[in-house]
C-alpha atoms as a PDB file:
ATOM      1  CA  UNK A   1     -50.421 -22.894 -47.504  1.00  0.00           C
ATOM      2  CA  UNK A   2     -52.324 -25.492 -45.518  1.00  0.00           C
ATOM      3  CA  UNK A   3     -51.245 -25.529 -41.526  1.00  0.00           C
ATOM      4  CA  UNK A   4     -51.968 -28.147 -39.209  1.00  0.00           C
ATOM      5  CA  UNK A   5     -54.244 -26.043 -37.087  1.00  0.00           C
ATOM      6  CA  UNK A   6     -56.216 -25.372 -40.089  1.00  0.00           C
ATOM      7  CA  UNK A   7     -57.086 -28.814 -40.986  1.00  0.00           C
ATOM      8  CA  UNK A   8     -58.219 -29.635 -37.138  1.00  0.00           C
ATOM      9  CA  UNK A   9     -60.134 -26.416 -37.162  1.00  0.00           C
ATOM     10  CA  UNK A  10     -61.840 -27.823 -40.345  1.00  0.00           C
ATOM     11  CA  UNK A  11     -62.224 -31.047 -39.550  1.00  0.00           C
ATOM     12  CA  UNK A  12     -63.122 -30.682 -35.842  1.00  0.00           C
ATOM     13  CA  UNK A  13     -65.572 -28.031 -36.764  1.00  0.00           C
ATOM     14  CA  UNK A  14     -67.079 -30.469 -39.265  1.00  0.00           C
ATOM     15  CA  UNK A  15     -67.447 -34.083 -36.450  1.00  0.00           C
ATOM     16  CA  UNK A  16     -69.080 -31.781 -34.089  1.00  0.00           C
ATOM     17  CA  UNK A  17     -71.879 -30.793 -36.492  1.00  0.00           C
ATOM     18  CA  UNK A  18     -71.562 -34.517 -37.298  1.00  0.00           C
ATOM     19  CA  UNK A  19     -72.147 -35.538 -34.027  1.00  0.00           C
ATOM     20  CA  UNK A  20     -75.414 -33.077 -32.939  1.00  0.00           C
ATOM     21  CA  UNK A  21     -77.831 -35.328 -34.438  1.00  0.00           C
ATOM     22  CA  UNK A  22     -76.399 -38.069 -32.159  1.00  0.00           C
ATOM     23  CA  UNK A  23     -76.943 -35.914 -29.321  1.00  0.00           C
ATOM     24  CA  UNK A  24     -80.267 -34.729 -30.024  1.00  0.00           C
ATOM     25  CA  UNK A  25     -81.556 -38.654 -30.334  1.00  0.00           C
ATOM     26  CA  UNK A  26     -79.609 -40.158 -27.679  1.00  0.00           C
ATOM     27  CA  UNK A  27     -80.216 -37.759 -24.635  1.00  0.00           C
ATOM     28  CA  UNK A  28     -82.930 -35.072 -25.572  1.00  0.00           C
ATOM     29  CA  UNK A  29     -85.032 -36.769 -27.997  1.00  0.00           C
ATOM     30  CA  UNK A  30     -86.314 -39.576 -24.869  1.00  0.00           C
ATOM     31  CA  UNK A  31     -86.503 -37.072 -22.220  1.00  0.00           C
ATOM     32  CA  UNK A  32     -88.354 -34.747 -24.537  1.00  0.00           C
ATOM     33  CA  UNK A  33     -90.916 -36.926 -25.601  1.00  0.00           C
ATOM     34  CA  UNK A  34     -91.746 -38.631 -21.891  1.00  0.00           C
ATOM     35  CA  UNK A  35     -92.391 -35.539 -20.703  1.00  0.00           C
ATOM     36  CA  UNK A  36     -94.516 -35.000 -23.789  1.00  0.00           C
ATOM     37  CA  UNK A  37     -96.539 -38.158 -23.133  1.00  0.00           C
ATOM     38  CA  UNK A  38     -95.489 -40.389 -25.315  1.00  0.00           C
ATOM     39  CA  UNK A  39     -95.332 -44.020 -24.348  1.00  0.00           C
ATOM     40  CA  UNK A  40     -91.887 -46.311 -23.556  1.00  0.00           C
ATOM     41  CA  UNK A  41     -92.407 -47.863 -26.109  1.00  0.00           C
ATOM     42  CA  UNK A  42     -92.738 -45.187 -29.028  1.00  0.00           C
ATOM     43  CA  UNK A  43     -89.375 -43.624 -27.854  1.00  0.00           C
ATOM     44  CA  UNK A  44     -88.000 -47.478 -28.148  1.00  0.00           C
ATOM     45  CA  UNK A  45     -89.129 -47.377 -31.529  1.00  0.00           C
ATOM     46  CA  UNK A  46     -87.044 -43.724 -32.466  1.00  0.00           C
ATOM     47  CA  UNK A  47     -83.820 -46.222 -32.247  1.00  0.00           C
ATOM     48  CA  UNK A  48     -84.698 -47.220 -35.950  1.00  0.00           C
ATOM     49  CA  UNK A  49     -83.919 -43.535 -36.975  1.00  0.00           C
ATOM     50  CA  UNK A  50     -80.379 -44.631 -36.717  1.00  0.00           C
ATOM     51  CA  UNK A  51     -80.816 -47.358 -39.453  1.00  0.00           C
ATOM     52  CA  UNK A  52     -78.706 -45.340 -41.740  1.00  0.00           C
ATOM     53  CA  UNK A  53     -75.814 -45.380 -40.382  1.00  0.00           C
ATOM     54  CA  UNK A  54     -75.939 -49.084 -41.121  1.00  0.00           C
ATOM     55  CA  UNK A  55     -76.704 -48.647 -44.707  1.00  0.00           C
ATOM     56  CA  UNK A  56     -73.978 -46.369 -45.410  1.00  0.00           C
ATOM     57  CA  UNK A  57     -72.182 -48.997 -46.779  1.00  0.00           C
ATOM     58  CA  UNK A  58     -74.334 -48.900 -49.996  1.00  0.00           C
ATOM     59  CA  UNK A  59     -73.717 -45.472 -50.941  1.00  0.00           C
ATOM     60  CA  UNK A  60     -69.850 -45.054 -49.570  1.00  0.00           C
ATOM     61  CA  UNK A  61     -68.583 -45.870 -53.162  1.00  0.00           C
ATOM     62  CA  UNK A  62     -70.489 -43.338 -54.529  1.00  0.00           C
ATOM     63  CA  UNK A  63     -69.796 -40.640 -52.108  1.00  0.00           C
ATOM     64  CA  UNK A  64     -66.070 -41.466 -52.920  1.00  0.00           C
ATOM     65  CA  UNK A  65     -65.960 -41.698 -56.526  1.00  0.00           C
ATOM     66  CA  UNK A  66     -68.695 -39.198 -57.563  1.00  0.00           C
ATOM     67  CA  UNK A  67     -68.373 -35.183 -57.842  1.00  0.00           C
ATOM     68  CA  UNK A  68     -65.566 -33.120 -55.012  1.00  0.00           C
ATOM     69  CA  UNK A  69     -65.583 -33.781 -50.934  1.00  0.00           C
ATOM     70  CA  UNK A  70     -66.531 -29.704 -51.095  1.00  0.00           C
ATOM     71  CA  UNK A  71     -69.888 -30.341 -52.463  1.00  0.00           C
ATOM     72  CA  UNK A  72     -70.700 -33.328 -50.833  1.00  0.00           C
ATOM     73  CA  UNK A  73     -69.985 -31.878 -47.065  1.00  0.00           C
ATOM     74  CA  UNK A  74     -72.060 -28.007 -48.275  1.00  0.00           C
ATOM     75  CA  UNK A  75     -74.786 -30.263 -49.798  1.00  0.00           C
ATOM     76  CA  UNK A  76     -75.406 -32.572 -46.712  1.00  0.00           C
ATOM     77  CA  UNK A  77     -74.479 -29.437 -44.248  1.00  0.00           C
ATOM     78  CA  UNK A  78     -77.099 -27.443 -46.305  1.00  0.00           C
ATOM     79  CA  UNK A  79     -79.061 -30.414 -45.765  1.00  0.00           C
ATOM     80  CA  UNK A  80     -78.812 -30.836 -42.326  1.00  0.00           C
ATOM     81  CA  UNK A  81     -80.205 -27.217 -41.862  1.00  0.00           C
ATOM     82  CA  UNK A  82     -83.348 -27.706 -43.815  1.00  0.00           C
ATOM     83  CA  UNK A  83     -84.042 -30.291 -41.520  1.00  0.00           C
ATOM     84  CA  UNK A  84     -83.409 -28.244 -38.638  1.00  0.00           C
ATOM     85  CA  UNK A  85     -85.795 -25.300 -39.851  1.00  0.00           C
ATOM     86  CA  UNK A  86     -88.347 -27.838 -40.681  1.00  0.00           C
ATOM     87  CA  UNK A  87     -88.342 -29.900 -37.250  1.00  0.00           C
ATOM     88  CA  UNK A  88     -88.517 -26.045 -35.532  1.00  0.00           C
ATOM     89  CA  UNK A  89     -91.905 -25.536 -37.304  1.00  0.00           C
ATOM     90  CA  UNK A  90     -92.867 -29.030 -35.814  1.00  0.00           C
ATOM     91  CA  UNK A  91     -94.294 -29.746 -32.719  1.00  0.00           C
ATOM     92  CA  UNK A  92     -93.634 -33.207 -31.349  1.00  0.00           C
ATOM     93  CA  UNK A  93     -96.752 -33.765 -29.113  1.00  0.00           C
ATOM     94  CA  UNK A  94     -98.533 -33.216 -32.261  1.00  0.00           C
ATOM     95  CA  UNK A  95     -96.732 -33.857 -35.417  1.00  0.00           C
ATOM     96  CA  UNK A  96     -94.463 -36.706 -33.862  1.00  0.00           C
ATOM     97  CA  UNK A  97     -94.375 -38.479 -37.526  1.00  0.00           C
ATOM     98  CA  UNK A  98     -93.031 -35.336 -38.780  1.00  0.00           C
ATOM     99  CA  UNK A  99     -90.443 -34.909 -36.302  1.00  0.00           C
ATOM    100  CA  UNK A 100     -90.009 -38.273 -36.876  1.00  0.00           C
ATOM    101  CA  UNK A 101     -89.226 -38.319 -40.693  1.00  0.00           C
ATOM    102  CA  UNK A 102     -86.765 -34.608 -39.772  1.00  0.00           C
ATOM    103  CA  UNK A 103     -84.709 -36.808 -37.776  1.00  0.00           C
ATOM    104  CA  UNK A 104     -84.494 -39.791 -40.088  1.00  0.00           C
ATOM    105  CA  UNK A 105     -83.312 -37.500 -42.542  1.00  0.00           C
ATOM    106  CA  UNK A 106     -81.019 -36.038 -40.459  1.00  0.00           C
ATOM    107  CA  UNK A 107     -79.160 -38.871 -39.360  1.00  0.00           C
ATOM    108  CA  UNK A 108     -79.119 -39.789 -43.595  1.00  0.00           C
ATOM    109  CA  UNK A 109     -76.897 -36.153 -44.315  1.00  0.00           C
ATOM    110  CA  UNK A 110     -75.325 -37.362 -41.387  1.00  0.00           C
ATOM    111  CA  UNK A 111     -73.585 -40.538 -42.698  1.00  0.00           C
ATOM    112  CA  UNK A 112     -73.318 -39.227 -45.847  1.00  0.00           C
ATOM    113  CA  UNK A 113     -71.296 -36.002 -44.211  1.00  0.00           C
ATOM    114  CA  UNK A 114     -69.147 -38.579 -42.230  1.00  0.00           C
ATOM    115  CA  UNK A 115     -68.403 -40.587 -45.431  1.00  0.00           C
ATOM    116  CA  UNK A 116     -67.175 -37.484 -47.155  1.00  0.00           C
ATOM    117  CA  UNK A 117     -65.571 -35.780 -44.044  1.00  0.00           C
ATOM    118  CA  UNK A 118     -63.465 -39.181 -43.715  1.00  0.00           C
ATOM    119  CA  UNK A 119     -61.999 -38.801 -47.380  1.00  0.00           C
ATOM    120  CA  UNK A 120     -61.184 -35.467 -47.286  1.00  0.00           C
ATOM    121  CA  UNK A 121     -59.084 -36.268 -43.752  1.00  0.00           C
ATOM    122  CA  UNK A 122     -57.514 -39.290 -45.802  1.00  0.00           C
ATOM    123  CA  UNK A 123     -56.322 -36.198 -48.431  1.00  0.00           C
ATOM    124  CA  UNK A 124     -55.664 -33.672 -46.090  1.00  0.00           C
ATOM    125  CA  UNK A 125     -53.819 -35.568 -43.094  1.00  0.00           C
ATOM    126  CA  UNK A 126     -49.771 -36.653 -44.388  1.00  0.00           C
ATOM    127  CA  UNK A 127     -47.836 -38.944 -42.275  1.00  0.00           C
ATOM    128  CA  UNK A 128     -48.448 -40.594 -38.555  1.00  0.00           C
ATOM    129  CA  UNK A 129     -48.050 -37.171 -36.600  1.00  0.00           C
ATOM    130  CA  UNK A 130     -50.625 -36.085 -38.870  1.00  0.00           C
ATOM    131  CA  UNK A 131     -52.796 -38.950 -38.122  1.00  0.00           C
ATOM    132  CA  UNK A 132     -52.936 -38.778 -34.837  1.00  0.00           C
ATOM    133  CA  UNK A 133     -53.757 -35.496 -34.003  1.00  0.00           C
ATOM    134  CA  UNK A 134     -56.574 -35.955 -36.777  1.00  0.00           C
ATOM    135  CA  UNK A 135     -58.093 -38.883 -34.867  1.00  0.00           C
ATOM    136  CA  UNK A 136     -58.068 -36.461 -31.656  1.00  0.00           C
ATOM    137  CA  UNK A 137     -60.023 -33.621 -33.810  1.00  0.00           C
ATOM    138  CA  UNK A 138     -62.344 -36.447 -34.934  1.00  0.00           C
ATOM    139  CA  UNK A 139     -63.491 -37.980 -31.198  1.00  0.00           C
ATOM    140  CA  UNK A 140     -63.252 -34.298 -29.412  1.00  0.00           C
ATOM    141  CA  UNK A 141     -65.472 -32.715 -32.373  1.00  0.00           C
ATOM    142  CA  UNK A 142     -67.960 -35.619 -32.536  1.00  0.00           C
ATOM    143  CA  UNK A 143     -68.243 -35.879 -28.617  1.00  0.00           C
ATOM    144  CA  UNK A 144     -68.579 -32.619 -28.426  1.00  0.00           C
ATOM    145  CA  UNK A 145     -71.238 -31.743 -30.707  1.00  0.00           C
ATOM    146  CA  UNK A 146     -72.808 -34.739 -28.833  1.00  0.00           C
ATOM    147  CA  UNK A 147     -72.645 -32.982 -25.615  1.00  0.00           C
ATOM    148  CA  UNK A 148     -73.868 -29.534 -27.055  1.00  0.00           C
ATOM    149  CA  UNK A 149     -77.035 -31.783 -28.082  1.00  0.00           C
ATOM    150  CA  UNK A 150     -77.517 -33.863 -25.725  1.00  0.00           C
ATOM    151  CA  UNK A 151     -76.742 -32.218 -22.667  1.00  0.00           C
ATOM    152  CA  UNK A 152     -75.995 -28.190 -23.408  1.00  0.00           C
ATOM    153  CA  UNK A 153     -79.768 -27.845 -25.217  1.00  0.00           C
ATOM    154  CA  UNK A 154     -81.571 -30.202 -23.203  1.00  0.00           C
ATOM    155  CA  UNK A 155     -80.375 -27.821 -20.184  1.00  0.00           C
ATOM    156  CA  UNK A 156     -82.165 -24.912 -21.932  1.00  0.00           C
ATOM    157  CA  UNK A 157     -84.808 -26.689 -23.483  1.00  0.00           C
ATOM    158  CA  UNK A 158     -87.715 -25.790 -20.966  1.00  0.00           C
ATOM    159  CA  UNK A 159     -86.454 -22.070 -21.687  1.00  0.00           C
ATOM    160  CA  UNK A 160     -85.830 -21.597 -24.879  1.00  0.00           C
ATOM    161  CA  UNK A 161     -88.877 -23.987 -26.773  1.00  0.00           C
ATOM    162  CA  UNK A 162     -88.486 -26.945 -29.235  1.00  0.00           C
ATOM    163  CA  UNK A 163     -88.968 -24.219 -32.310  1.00  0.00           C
ATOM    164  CA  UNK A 164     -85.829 -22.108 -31.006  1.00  0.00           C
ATOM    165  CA  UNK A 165     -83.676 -24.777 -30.333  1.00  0.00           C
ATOM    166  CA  UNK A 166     -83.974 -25.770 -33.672  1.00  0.00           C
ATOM    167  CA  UNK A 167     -83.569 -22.728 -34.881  1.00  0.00           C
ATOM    168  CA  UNK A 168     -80.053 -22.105 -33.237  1.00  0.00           C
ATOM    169  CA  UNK A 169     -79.022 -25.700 -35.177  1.00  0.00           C
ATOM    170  CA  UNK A 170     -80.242 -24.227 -38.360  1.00  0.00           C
ATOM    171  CA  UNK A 171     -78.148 -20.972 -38.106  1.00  0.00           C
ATOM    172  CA  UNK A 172     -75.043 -23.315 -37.001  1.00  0.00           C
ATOM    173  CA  UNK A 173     -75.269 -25.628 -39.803  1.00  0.00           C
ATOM    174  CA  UNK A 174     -75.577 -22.676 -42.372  1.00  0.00           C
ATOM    175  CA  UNK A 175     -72.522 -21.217 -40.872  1.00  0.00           C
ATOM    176  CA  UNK A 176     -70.716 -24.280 -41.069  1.00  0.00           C
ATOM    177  CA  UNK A 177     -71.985 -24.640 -44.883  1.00  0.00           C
ATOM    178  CA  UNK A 178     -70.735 -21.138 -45.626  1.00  0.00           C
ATOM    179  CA  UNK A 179     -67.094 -21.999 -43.587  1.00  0.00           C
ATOM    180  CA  UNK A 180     -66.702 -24.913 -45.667  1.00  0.00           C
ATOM    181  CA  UNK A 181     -67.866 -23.436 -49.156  1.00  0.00           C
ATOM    182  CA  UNK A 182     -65.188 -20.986 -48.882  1.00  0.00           C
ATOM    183  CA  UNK A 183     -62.474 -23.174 -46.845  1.00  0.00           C
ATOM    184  CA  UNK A 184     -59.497 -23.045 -48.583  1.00  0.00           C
ATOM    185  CA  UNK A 185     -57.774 -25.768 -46.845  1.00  0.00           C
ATOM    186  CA  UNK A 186     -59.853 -28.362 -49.055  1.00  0.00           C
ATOM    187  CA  UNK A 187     -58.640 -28.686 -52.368  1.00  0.00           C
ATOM    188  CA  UNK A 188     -61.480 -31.144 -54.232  1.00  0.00           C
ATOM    189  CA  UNK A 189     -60.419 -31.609 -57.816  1.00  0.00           C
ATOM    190  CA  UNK A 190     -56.611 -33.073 -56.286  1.00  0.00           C
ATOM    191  CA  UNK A 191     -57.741 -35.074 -54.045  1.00  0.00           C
ATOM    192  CA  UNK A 192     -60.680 -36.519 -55.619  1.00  0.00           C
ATOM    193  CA  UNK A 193     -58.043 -37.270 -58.256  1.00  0.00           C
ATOM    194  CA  UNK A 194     -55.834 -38.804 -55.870  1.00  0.00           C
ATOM    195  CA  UNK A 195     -58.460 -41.147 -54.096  1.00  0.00           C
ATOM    196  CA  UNK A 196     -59.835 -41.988 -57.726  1.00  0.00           C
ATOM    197  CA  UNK A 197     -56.327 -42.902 -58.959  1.00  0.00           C
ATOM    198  CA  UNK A 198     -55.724 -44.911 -55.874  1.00  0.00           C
ATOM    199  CA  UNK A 199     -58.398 -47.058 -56.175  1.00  0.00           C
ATOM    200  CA  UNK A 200     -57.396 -48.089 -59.251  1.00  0.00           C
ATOM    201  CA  UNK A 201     -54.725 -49.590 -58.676  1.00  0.00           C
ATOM    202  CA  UNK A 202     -54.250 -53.255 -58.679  1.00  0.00           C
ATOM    203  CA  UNK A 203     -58.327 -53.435 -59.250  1.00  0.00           C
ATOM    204  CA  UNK A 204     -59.102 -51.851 -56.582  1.00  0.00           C
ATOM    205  CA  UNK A 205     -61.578 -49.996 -58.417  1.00  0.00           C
ATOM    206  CA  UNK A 206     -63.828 -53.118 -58.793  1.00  0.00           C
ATOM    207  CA  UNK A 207     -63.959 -53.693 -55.009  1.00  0.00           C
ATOM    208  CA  UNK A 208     -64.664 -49.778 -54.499  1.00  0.00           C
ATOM    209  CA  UNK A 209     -68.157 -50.289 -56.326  1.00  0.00           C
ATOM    210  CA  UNK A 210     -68.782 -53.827 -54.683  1.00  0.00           C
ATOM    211  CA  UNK A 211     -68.680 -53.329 -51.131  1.00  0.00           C
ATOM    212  CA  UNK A 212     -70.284 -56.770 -50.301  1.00  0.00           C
ATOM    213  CA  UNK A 213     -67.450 -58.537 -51.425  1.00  0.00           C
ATOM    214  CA  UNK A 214     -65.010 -56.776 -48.743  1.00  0.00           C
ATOM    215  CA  UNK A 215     -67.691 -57.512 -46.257  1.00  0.00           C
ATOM    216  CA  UNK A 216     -67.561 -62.065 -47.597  1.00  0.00           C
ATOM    217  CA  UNK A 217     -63.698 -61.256 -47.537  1.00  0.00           C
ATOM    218  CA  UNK A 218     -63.766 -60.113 -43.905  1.00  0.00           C
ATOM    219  CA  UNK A 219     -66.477 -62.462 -42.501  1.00  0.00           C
ATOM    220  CA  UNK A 220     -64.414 -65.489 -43.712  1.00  0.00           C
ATOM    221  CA  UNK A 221     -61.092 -64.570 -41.626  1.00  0.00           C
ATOM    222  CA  UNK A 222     -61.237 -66.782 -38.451  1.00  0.00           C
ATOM    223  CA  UNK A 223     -63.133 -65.529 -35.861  1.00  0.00           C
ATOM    224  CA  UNK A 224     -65.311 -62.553 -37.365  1.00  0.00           C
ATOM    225  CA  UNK A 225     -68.507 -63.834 -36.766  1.00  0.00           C
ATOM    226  CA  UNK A 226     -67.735 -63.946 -33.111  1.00  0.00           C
ATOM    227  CA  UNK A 227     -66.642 -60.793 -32.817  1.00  0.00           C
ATOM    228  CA  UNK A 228     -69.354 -59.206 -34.416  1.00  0.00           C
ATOM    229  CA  UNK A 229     -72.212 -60.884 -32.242  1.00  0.00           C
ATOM    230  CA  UNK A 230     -70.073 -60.001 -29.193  1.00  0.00           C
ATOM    231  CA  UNK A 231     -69.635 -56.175 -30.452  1.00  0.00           C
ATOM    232  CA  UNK A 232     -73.577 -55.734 -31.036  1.00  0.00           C
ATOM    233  CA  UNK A 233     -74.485 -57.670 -27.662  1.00  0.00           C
ATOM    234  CA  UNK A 234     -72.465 -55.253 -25.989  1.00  0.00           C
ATOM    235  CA  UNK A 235     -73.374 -52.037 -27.786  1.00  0.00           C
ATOM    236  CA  UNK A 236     -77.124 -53.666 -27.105  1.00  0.00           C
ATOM    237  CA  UNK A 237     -76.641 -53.511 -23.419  1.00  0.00           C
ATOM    238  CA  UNK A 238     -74.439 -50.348 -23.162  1.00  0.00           C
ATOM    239  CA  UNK A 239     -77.038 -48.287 -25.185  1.00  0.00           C
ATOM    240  CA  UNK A 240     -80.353 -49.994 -23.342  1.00  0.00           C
ATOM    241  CA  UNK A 241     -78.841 -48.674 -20.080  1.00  0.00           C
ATOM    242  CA  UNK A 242     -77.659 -45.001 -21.303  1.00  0.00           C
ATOM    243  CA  UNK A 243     -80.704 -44.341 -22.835  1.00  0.00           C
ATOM    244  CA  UNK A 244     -83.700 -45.843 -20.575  1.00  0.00           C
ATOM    245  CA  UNK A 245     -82.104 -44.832 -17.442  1.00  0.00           C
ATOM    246  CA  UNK A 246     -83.123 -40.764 -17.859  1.00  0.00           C
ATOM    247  CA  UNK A 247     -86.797 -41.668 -19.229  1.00  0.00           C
ATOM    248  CA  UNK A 248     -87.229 -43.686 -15.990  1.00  0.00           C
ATOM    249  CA  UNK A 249     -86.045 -40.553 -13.673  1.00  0.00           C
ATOM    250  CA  UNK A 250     -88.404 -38.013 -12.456  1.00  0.00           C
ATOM    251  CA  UNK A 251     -86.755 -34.880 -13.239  1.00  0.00           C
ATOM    252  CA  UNK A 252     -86.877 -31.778 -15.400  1.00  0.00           C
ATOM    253  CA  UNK A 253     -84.918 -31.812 -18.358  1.00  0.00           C
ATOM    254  CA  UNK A 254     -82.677 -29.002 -17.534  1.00  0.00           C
ATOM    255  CA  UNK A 255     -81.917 -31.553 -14.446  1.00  0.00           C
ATOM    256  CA  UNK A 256     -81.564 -34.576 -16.314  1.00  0.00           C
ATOM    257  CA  UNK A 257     -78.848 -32.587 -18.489  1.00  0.00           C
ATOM    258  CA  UNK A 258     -76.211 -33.210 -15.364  1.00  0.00           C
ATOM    259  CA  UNK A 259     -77.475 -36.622 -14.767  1.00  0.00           C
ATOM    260  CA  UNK A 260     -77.726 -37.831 -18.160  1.00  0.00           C
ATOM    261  CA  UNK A 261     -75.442 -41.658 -18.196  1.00  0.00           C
ATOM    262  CA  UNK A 262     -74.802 -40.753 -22.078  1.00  0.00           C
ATOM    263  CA  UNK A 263     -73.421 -36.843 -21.539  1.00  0.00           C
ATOM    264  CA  UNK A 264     -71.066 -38.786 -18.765  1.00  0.00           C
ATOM    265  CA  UNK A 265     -70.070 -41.395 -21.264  1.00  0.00           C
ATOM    266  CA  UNK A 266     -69.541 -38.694 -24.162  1.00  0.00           C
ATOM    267  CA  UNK A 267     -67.361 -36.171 -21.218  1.00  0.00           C
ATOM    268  CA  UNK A 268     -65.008 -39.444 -20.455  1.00  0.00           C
ATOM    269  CA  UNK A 269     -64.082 -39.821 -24.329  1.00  0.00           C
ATOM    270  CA  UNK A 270     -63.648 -35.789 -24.693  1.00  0.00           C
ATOM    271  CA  UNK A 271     -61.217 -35.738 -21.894  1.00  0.00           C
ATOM    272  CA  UNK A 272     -59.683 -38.930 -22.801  1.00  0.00           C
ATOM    273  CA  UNK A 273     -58.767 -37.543 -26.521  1.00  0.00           C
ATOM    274  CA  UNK A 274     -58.116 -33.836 -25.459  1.00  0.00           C
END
């Protein structure tokens, strides 16, 4: 018998992992490497890690329609902690491509996990109460996790080492991987059968497996266009300002974790949602 606390517990557990690699890019990744060295504009050009995220799209269908939400969240989870044991044998004064191609891959398992943690939350969640209280578990687990990154490791960082910070991440994303291997609140074959069903219907299907269709459909309502450019001038802005303003301070990283702009940002939407 599924509760409601276990599904939060699930799915919370699952955006906070989710949201670490945001963390670690957004706050400690820039700090890291300008105390490392490395030159504005290399740590501009660590942005493009997050590219993605963007292409997400093209592989959503597949996520959805192809093998059970169980192995698609242990395989990326599993993935996410290779990554983490191979960035802690990295060094990034040295091996900054390396580090470089970890976190790219990182952020990949990343939107793949948050494709197939949002379809099992779609099959898990029932009704509006539901819902809501799933939303909440989302934005409090993803902040979160982006708080543990960005501003709970960088605080230890100067302590602890690169190698051993990465090596607490591995341990907690093979611990997730185990949780969710033997969670019994997600039950793949009925609602993969469910989501598959209901995409059929009315040719749905068709528009599952053509994504850039949905995307002419929604560009063509009045005003989209508009929208859009406004949405990525002001996401342009907002993240220029979070993300310069620590590299240009002359602090220690433990100090720049309580004076971090983007662990203030992430703390407003935690309390907001809890």
């Amino acid at each position: 018998m599924k509760t409601m606390n276990d599904k939060l517990v699930f799915l919370g557990l699952l955006y906070f992992v989710q949201g670490i690699p945001y963390g670690l890019q957004s706050s400690l990744l820039p700090v890291y490497l300008r105390g490392a060295g490395h030159s504005l504009t290399r740590i501009g050009f660590t942005k493009i890690l997050y590219f993605p995220w963007v292409l997400k799209v093209l592989w959503a269908p597949l996520v959805d329609r192809l093998g059970t939400k169980r192995r698609w969240l242990v395989g990326t989870v599993s993935g996410l902690a290779l990554t983490c044991l191979s960035s802690a044998a990295l060094a990034p004064e040295a091996h900054i491509w390396g580090v470089a191609g970890t976190l790219l891959a990182m952020n990949t398992l990343a939107s793949v996990q948050d494709i197939a943690v949002d379809g099992a939350a779609v099959g898990l969640l029932k009704g509006r109460g539901e819902l809501g209280l799933g939303n909440t578990a989302q934005v409090v687990g993803y902040k979160a996790g982006s708080v543990f990154a960005g501003g709970g490791l960088l605080a230890v960082i100067d302590v602890a080492g690169w190698g051993w910070m990465f090596m607490l991440l591995t341990f907690v994303y093979a611990g997730v991987a185990l949780f969710v291997w033997g969670a019994p609140v997600l039950e793949d074959e009925s609602m993969r059968g469910q989501q598959v069903d209901g995409s059929r219907r009315g040719g749905q299907g068709a528009e599952v497996l053509r994504p850039w269709k949905v995307w002419r459909k929604l560009l063509a309502v009045p005003g989209t266009p508009w929208t859009i450019l406004y949405v990525l001038t002001y996401k342009l802005g907002k993240r220029q300002a979070l993300t310069l303003t620590p590299v240009f301070l002359d602090l220690t990283p433990s100090s720049l974790s309580f004076c971090d702009p983007t662990l203030y940002n992430n703390l407003t939407s935690f309390c907001t949602h809890v």
